[in-house]
C-alpha atoms as a PDB file:
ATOM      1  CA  UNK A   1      91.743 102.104 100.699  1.00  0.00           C
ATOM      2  CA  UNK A   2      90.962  98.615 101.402  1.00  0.00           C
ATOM      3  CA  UNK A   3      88.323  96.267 100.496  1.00  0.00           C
ATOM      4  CA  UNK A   4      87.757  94.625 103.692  1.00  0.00           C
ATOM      5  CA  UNK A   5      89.311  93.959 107.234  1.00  0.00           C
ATOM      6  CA  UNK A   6      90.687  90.898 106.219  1.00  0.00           C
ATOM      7  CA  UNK A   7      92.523  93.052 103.457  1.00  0.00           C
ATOM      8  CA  UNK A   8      92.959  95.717 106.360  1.00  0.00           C
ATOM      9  CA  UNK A   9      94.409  93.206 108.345  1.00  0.00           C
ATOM     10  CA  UNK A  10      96.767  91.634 105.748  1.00  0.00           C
ATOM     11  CA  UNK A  11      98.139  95.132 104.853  1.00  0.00           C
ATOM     12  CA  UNK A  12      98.794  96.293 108.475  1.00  0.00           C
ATOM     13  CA  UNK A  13     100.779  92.763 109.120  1.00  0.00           C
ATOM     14  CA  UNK A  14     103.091  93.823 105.893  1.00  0.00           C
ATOM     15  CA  UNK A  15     103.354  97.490 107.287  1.00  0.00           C
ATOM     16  CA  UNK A  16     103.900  95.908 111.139  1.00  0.00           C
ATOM     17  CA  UNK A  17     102.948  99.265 112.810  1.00  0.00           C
ATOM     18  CA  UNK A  18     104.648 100.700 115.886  1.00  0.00           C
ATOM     19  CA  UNK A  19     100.607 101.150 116.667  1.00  0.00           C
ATOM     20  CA  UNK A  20      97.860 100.050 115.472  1.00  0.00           C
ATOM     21  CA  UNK A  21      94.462 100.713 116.667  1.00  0.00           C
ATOM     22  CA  UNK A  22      91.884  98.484 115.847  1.00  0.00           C
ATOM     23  CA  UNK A  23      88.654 101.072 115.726  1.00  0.00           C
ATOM     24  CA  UNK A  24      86.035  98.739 115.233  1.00  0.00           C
ATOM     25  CA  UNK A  25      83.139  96.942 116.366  1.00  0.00           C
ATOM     26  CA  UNK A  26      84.672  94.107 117.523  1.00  0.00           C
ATOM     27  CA  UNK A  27      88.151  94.354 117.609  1.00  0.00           C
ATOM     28  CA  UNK A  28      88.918  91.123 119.760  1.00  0.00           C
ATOM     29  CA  UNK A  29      87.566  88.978 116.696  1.00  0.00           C
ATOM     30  CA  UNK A  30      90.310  90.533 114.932  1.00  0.00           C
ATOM     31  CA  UNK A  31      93.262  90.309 117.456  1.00  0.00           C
ATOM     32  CA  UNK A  32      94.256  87.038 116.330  1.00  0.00           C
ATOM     33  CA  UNK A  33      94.764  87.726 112.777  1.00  0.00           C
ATOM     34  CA  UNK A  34      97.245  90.703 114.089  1.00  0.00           C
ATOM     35  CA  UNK A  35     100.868  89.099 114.070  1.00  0.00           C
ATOM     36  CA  UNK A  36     102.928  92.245 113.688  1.00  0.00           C
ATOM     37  CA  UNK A  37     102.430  95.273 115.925  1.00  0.00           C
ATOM     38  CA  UNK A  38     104.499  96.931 118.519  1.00  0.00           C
ATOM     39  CA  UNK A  39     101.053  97.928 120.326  1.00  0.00           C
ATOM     40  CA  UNK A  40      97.401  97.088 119.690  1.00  0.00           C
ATOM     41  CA  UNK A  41      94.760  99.529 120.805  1.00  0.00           C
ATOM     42  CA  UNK A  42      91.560  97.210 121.260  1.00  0.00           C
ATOM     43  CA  UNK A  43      88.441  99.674 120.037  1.00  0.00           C
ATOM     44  CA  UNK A  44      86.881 102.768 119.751  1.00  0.00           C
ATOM     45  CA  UNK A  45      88.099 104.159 123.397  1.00  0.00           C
ATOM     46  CA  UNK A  46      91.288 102.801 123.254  1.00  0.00           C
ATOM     47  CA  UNK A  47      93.351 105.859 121.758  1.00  0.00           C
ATOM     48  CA  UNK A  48      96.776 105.187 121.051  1.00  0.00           C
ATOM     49  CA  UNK A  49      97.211 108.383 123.876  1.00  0.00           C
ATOM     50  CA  UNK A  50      95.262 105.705 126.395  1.00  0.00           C
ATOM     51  CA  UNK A  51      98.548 103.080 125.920  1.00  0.00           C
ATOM     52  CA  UNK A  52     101.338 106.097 125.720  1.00  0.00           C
ATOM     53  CA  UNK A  53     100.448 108.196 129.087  1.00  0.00           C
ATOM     54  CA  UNK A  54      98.144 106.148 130.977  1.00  0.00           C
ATOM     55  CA  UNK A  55      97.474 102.238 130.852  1.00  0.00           C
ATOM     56  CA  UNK A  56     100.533 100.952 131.708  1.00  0.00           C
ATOM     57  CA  UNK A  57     102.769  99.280 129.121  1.00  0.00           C
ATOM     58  CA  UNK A  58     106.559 100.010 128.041  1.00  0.00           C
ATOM     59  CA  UNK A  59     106.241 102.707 125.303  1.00  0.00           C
ATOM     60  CA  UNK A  60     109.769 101.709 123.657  1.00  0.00           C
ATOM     61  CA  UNK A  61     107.974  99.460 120.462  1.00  0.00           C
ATOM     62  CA  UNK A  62     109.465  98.504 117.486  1.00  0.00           C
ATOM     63  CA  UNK A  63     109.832 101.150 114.450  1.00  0.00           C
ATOM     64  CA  UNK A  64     109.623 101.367 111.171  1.00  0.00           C
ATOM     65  CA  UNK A  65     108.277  97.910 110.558  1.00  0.00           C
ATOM     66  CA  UNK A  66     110.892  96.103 112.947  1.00  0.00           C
ATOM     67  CA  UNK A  67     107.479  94.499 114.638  1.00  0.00           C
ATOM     68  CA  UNK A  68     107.815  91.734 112.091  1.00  0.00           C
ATOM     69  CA  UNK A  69     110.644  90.774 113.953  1.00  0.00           C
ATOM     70  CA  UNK A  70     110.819  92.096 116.945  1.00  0.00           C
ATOM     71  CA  UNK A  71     108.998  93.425 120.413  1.00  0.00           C
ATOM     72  CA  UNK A  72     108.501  95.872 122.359  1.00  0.00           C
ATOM     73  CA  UNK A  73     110.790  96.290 125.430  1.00  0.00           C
ATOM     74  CA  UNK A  74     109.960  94.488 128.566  1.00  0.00           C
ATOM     75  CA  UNK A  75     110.982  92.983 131.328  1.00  0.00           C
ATOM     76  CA  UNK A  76     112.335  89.828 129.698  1.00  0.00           C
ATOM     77  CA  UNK A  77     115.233  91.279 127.690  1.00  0.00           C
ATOM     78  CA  UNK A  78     116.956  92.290 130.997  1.00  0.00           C
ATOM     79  CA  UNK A  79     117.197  88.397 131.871  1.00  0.00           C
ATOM     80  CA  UNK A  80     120.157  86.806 130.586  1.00  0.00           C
ATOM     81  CA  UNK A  81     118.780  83.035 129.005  1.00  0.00           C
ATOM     82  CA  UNK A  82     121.177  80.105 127.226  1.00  0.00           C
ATOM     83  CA  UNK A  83     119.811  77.873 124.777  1.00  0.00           C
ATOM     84  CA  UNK A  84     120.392  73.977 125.570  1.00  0.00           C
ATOM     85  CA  UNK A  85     120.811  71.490 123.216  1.00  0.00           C
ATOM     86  CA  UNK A  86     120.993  67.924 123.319  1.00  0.00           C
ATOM     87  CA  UNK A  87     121.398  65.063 120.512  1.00  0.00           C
ATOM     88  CA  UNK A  88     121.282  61.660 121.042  1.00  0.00           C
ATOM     89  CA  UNK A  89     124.539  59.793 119.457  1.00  0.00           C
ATOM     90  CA  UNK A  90     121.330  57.853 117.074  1.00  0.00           C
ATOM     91  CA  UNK A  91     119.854  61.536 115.968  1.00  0.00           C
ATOM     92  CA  UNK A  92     123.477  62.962 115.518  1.00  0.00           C
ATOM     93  CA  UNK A  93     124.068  60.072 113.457  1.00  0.00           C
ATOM     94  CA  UNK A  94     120.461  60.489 111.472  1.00  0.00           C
ATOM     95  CA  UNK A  95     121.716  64.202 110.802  1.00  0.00           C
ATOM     96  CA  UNK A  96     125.386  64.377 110.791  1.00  0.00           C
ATOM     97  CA  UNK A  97     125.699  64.765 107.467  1.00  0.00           C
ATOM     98  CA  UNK A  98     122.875  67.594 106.370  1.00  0.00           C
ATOM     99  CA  UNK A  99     125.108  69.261 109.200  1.00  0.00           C
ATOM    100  CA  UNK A 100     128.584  68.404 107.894  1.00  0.00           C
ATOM    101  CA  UNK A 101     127.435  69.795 104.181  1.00  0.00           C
ATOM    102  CA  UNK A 102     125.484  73.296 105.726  1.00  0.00           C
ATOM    103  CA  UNK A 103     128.937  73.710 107.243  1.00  0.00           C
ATOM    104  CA  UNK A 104     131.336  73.171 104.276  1.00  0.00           C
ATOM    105  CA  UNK A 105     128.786  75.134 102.110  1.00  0.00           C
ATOM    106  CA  UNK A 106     129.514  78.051 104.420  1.00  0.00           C
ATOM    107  CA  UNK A 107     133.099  77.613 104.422  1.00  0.00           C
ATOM    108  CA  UNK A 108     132.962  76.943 107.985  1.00  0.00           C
ATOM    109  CA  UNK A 109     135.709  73.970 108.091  1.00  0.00           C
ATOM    110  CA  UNK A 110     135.871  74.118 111.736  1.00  0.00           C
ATOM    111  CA  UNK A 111     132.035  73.406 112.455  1.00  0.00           C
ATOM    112  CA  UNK A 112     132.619  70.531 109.884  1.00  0.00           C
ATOM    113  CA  UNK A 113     135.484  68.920 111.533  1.00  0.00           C
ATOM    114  CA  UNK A 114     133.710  69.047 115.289  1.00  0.00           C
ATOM    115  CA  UNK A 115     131.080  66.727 113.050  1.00  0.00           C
ATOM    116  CA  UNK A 116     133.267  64.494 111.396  1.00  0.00           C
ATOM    117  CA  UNK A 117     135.466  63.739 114.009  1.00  0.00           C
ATOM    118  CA  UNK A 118     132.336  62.925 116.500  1.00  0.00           C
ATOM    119  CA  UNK A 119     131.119  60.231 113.503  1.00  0.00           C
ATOM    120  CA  UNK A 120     132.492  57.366 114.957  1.00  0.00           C
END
């Protein structure tokens, strides 16, 4: 039992439902307090059956609390995407050695070398 649906709310974030249907008045003034939920059922005739058989959406979600991490499936994990980065030689230099010390602290003399021997 809860006190309110703020307290609602904070429990079903820790919980991060596979579904979670928001049976109330006004369920939209609650959606953006919602951060972890495989699916979000949006009022009273909105049954989680509504979103499994009917409305549309992928029904592989995230279990067992995995929705604080993760999402349900969609079209966007079948694209293949590379992350790009880019440092100026002035911000390497600004941050060479927080880098140079995460590395050595993980024993990971290799990623330390590729910054030392870019220092000069």
């Amino acid at each position: 039992m809860v006190k309110d649906l703020n307290e609602a709310v904070e429990l079903s974030n820790m919980i991060a439902p596979e579904h979670l249907e928001l049976s109330v008045q006004n369920p939209f003034e609650l959606l953006s307090k919602i951060k972890n939920a495989g699916a979000i059922f949006m009022g009273h005739y909105t049954p989680e059956a509504i979103g499994d058989y009917f409305a549309g959406p992928n029904h592989t979600l995230p279990t067992g609390g995995t929705a604080r991490f993760s999402s349900p499936l969609g079209t966007y994990d079948f694209f293949k995407r590379s992350s790009i980065i880019s440092y100026s030689k002035d911000t390497f230099l600004k941050h060479k050695d927080h880098v140079f010390r995460l590395a050595k602290s993980e024993d990971l003399d290799a990623h330390a070398l590729s910054v030392k021997v870019r220092q000069n």
